[in-house]
Protein backbone atom coordinates (compact mmCIF):
# COMPACT_ATOMS: atom_id res chain seq x y z
CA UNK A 1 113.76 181.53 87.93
CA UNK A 2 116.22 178.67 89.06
CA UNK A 3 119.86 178.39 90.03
CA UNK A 4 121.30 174.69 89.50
CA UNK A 5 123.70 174.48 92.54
CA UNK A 6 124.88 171.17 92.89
CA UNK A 7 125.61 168.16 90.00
CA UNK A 8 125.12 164.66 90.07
CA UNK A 9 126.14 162.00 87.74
CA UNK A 10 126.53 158.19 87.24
CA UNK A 11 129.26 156.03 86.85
CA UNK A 12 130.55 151.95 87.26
CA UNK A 13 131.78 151.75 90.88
CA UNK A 14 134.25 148.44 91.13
CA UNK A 15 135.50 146.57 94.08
CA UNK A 16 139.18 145.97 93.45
CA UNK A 17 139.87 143.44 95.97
CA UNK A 18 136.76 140.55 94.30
CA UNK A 19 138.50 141.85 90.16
CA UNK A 20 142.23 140.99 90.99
CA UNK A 21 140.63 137.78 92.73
CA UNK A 22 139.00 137.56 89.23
CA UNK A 23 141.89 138.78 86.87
CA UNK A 24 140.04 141.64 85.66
CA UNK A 25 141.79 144.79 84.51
CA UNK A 26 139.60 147.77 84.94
CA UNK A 27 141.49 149.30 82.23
CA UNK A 28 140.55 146.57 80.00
CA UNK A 29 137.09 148.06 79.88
CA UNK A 30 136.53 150.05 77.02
CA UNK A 31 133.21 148.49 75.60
CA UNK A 32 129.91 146.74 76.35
CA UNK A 33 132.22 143.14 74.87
CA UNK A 34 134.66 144.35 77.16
CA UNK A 35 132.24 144.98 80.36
CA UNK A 36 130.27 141.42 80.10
CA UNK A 37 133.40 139.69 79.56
CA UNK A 38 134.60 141.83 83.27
CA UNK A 39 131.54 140.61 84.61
CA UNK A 40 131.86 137.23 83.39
CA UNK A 41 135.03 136.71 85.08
CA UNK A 42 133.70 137.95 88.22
CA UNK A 43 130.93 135.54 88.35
CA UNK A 44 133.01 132.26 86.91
CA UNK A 45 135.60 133.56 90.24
CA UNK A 46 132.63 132.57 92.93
CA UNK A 47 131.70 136.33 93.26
CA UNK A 48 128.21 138.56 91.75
CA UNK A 49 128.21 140.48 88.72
CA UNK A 50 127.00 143.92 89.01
CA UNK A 51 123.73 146.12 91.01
CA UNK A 52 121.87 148.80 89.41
CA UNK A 53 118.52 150.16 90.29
CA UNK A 54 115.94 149.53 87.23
CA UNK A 55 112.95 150.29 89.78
CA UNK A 56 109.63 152.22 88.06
CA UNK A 57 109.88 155.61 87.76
CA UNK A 58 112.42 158.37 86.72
CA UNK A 59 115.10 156.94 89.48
CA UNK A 60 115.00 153.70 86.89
CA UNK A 61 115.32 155.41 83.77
CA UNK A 62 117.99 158.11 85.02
CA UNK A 63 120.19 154.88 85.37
CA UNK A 64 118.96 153.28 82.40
CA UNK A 65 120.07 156.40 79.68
CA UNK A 66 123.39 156.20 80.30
CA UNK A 67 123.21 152.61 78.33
CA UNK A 68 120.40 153.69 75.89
CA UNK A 69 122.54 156.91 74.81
CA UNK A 70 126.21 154.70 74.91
CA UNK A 71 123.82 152.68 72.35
CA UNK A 72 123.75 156.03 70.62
CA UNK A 73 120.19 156.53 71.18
CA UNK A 74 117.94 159.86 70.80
CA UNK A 75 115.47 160.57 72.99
CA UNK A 76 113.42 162.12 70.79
CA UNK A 77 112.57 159.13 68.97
CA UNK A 78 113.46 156.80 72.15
CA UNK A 79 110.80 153.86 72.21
CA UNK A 80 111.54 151.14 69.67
CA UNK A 81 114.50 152.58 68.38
CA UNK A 82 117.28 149.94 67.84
CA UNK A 83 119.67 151.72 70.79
CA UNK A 84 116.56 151.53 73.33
CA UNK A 85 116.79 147.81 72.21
CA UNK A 86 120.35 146.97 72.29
CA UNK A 87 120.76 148.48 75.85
CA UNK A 88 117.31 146.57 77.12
CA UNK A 89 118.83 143.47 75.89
CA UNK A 90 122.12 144.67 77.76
CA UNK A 91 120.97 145.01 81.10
CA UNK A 92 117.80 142.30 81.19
CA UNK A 93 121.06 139.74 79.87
CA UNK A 94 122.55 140.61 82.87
CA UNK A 95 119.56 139.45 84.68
CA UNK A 96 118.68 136.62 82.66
CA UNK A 97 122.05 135.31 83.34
CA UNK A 98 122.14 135.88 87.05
CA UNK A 99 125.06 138.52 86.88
CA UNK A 100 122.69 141.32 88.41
CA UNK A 101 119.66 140.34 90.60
CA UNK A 102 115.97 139.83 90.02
CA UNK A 103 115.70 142.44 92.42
CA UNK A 104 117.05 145.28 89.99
CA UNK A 105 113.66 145.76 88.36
CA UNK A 106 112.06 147.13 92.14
CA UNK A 107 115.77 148.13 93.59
CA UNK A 108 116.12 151.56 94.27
CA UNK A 109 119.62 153.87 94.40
CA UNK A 110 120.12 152.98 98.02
CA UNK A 111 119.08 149.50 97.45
CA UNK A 112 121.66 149.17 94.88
CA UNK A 113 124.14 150.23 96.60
CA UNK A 114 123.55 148.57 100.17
CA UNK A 115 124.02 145.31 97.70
CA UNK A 116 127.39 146.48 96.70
CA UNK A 117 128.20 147.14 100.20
CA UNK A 118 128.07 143.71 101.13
CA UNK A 119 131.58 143.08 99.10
CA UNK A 120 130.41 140.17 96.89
CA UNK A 121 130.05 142.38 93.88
CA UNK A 122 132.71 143.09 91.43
CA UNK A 123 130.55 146.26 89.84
CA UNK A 124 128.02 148.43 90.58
CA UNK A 125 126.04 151.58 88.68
CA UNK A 126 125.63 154.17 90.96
CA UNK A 127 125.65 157.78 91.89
CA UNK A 128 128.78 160.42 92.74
CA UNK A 129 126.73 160.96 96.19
CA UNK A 130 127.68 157.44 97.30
CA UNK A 131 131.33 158.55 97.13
CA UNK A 132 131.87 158.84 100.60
CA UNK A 133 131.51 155.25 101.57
CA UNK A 134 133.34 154.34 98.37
CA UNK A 135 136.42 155.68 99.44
CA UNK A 136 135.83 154.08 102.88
CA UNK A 137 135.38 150.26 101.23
CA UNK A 138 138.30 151.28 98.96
CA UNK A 139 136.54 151.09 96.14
CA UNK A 140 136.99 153.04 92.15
CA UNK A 141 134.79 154.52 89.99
CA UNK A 142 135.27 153.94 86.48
CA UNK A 143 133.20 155.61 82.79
CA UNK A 144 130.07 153.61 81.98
CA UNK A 145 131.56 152.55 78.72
CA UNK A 146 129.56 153.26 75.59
CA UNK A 147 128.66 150.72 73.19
CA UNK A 148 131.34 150.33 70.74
CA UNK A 149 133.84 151.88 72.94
CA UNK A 150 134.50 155.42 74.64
CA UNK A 151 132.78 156.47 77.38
CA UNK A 152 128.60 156.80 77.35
CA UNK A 153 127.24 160.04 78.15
CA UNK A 154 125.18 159.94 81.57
CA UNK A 155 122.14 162.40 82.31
CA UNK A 156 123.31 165.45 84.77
CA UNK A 157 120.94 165.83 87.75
CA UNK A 158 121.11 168.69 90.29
CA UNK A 159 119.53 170.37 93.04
CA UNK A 160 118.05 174.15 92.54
CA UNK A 161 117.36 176.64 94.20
CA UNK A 162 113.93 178.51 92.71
CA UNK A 163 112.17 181.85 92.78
CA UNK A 164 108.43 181.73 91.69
CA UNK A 165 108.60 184.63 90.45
CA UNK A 166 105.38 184.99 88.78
CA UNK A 167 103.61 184.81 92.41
CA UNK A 168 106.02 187.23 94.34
CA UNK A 169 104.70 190.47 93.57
CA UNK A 170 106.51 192.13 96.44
CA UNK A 171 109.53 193.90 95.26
CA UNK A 172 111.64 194.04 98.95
CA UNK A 173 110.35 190.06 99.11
CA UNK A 174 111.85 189.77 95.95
CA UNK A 175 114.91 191.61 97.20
CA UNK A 176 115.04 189.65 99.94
CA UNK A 177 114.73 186.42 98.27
CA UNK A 178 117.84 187.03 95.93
CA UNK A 179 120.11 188.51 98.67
CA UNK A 180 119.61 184.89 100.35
CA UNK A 181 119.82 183.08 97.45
CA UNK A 182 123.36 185.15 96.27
CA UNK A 183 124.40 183.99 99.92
CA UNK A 184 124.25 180.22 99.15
CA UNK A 185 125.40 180.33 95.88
CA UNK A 186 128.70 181.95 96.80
CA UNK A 187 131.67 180.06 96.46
CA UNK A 188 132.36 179.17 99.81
CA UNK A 189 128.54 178.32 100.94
CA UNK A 190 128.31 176.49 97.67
CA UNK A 191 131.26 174.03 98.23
CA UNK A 192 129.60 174.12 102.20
CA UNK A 193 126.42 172.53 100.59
CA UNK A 194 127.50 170.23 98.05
CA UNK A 195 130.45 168.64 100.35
CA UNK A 196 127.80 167.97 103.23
CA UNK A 197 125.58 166.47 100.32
CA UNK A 198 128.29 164.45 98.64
CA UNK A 199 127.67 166.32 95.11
CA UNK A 200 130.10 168.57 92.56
CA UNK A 201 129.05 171.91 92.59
CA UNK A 202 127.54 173.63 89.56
CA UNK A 203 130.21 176.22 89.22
CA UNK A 204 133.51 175.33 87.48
CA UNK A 205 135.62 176.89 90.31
CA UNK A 206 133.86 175.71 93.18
CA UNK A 207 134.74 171.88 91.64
CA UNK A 208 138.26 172.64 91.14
CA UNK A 209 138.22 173.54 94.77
CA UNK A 210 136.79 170.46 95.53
CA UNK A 211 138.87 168.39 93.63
CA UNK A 212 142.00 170.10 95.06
CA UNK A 213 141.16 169.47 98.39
CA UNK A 214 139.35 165.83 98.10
CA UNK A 215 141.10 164.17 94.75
CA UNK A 216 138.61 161.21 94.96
CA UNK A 217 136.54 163.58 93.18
CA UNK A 218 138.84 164.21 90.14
CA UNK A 219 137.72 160.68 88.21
CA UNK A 220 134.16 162.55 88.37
CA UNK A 221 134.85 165.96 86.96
CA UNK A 222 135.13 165.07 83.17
CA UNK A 223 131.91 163.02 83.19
CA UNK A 224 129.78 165.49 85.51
CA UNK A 225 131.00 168.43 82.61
CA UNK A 226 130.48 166.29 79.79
CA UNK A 227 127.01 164.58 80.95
CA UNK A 228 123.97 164.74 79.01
CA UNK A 229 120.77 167.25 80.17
CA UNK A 230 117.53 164.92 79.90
CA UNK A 231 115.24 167.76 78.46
CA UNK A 232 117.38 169.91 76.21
CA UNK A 233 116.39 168.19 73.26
CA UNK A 234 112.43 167.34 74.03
CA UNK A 235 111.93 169.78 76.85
CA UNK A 236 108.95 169.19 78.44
CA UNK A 237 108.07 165.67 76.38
CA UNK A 238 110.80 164.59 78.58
CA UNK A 239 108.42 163.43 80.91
CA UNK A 240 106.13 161.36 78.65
CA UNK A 241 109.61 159.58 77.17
CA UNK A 242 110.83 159.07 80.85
CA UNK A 243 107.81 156.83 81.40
CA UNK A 244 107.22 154.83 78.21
CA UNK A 245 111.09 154.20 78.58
CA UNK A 246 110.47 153.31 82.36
CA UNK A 247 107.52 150.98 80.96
CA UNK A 248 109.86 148.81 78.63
CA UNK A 249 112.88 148.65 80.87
CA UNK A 250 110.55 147.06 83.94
CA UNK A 251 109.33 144.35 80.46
CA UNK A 252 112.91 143.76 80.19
CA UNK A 253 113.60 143.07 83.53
CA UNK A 254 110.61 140.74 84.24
CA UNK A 255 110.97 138.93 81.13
CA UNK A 256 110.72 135.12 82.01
């Protein structure tokens, strides 16, 4: 048994100060066309493109699906598909180019984002937990667009709370258990947790707290309630697709 408590999500993260340098509207972005011309802009004004982490492993591919399913891509039949494809050839370009760094393909989150710190960047692809020290550099969060145009769904992570309960036999353990677990999902120790984490809580209300008392998080809240969950369609073949798509992004990346 499991209780998801707290929400995490993805999103572009902009410096404003290097786009009006480079004439870029933020509003202007509405598509992948849209984005690489942004980016282009950036990098013809003296400044870098945009970080991401594309590193092996699930922390690659949880930033990678938000392109692959923008590309309108199912992850049941993931691998070779044309979306898997057109969002491989998205983010290697930006390599390829030099408008992201070689480094993306063994750049972790925190990498990433200590790259964006620096100021030289006009975009970065990060989490809603690194929106603390966005709000400090000044910078906004904008939707990954999707393909074509709209915004691109991005996978919802979480932290849980669990109760194995097919090993606790002992009903006043079990008791126990829930009466601390009921204390730290309740509204007030919920928004506790999450706003010493840096994530939107799980519950509806809780967010609308947290939004009415911090409104940085308010560009969040429609893409955290809209995201995508990365095994409700394959359960647990999630895994299996997680790692052949890790596989062909870290191709991508390295390709000469």
């Amino acid at each position: 048994m499991g209780f998801l408590t707290a929400l995490t999500h993805w999103a572009c993260i902009t410096n404003p100060d290097v786009l009006n340098k480079a004439g870029v509207d933020p509003e202007s972005i509405t598509d992948w066309d849209s984005l690489n011309s942004a980016i282009e802009k950036v990098v013809n004004a003296g400044y870098k493109g945009i970080t991401f982490s594309g590193i092996s492993g699930e922390e690659g591919t949880f930033q990678f699906l938000p392109w692959f399913w923008g590309a309108g891509g199912q992850l049941k039949d993931a691998s070779g598909s044309s979306a898997e494809q057109d969002a491989l050839d998205l983010v290697s370009g930006w390599v390829q180019k030099g408008w992201a760094p070689k480094s993306v393909a063994t750049d972790n989150q925190s990498a990433a984002w200590d790259l964006f710190l620096g100021g030289d960047y006009g975009f970065s692809e990060n989490g809603s937990w690194q929106m603390e020290s966005a709000v400090e550099k000044g910078y906004k969060m904008i939707s990954i667009p999707a393909k074509d145009g709209g915004v691109a769904p991005v996978p919802s992570g979480g932290e849980f709370i669990t109760i194995p309960t097919q090993k606790t036999k002992d009903s006043d353990k079990m008791k126990a258990t829930a009466e601390v677990i009921q204390c730290l999902i309740d509204g007030d120790n919920l928004k506790k947790t999450n706003d010493e984490m840096v994530y939107l809580a799980a519950k509806s209300d809780v967010r609308k707290q947290q939004v009415e008392e911090n409104s940085a998080w308010a560009p969040w809240v429609d893409a955290v309630e809209n995201a995508e969950g990365r095994t409700t369609d394959v359960g647990l073949e999630y895994e299996d697709i997680s790692a052949q798509l890790s596989e062909d992004l870290q191709a991508a990346l390295n390709k000469g």
